[in-house]
Protein backbone atom coordinates (compact mmCIF):
# COMPACT_ATOMS: atom_id res chain seq x y z
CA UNK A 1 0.00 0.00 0.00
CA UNK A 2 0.82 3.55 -0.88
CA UNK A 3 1.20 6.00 1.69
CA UNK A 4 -1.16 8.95 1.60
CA UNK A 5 -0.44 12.65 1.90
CA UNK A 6 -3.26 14.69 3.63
CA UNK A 7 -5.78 17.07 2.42
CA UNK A 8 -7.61 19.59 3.76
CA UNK A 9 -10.80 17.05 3.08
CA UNK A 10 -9.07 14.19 4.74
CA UNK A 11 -10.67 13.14 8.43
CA UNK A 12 -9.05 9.56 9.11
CA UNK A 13 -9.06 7.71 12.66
CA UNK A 14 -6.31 5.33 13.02
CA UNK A 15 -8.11 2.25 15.50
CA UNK A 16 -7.36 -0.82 16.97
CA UNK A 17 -9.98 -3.41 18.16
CA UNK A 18 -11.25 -3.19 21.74
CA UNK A 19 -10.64 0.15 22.19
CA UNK A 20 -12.43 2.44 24.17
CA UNK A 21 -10.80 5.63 23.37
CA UNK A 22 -11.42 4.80 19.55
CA UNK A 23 -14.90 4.58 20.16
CA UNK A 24 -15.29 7.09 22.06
CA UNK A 25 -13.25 9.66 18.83
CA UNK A 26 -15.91 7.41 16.60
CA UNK A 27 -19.01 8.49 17.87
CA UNK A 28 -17.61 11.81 18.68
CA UNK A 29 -16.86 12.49 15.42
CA UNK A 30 -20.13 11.53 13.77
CA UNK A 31 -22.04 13.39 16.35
CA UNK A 32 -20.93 16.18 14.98
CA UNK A 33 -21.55 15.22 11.10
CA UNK A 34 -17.87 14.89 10.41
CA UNK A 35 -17.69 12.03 7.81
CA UNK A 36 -14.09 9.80 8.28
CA UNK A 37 -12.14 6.96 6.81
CA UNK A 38 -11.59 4.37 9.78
CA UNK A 39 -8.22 2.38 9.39
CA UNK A 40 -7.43 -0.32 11.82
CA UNK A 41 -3.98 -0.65 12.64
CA UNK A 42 -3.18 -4.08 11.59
CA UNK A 43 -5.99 -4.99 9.54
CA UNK A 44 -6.58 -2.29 6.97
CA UNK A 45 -3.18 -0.13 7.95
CA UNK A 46 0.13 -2.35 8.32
CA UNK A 47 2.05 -0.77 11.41
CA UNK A 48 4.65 0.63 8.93
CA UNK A 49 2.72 1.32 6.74
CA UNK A 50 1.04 3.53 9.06
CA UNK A 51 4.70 4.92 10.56
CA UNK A 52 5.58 5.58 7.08
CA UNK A 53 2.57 8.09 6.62
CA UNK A 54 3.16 9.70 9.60
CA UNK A 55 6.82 9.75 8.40
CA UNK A 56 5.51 11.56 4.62
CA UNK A 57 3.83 14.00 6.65
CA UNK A 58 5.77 15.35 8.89
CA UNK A 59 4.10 14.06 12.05
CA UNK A 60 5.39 12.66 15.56
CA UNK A 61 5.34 8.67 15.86
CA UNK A 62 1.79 7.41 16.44
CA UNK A 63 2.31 5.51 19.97
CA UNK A 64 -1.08 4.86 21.24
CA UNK A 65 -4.54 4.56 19.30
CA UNK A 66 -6.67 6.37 18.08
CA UNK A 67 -4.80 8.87 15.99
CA UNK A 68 -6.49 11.18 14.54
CA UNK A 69 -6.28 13.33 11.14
CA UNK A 70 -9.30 16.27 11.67
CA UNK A 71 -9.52 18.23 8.16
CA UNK A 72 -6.28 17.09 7.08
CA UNK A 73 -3.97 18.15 10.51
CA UNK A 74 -3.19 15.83 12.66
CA UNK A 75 -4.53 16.34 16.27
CA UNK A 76 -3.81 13.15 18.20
CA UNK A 77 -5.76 11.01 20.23
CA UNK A 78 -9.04 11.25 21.81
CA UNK A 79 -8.05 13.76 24.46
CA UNK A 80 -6.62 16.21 21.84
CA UNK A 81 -9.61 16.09 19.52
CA UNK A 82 -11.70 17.12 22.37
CA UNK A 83 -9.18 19.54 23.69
CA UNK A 84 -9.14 21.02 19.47
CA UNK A 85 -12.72 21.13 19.48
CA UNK A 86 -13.38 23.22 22.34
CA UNK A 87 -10.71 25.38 21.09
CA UNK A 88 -11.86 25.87 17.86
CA UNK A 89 -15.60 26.27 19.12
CA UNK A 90 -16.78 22.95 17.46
CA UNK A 91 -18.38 21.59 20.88
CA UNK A 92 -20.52 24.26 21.47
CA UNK A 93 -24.43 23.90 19.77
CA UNK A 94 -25.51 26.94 17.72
């Protein structure tokens, strides 16, 4: 597989199986209407394939799952896409 480069359109959550905090970004993410590509690390993304991405794009070494590509920047895990939508205003109703 060919690693990716990201675009402003790309939303991707990096997963394993039996995951909590995965789940959690998951439903987080789709609560608020924000359509993403799930790859499981291992099953649909190799583990270097998926260091090799990061690697192509500039971004720290994923260590723990989920990691998380919001709008084509990477934010982290689950705590961090919280943390960037309260900054950003996106967890507040209108």
């Amino acid at each position: 597989m060919e690693t990716r480069e990201a675009t402003p359109s790309t939303t991707v959550v990096y997963s394993k199986p039996n995951c909590p905090s995965c789940v959690k970004a998951k439903a987080l993410l789709t609560s608020k209407k924000i359509p993403y590509t799930e790859s499981v690390i291992g099953k649909d993304i190799q583990v270097e394939t998926l260091m090799k991405e990061f690697e192509v794009n500039g971004l720290p070494m994923p260590r723990t799952a989920p990691q998380i590509i919001l709008h084509g920047k990477y934010v982290g895990g689950y705590e961090q896409l919280v943390q960037h939508m309260d900054d950003h205003g996106m967890n507040h109703e209108h």
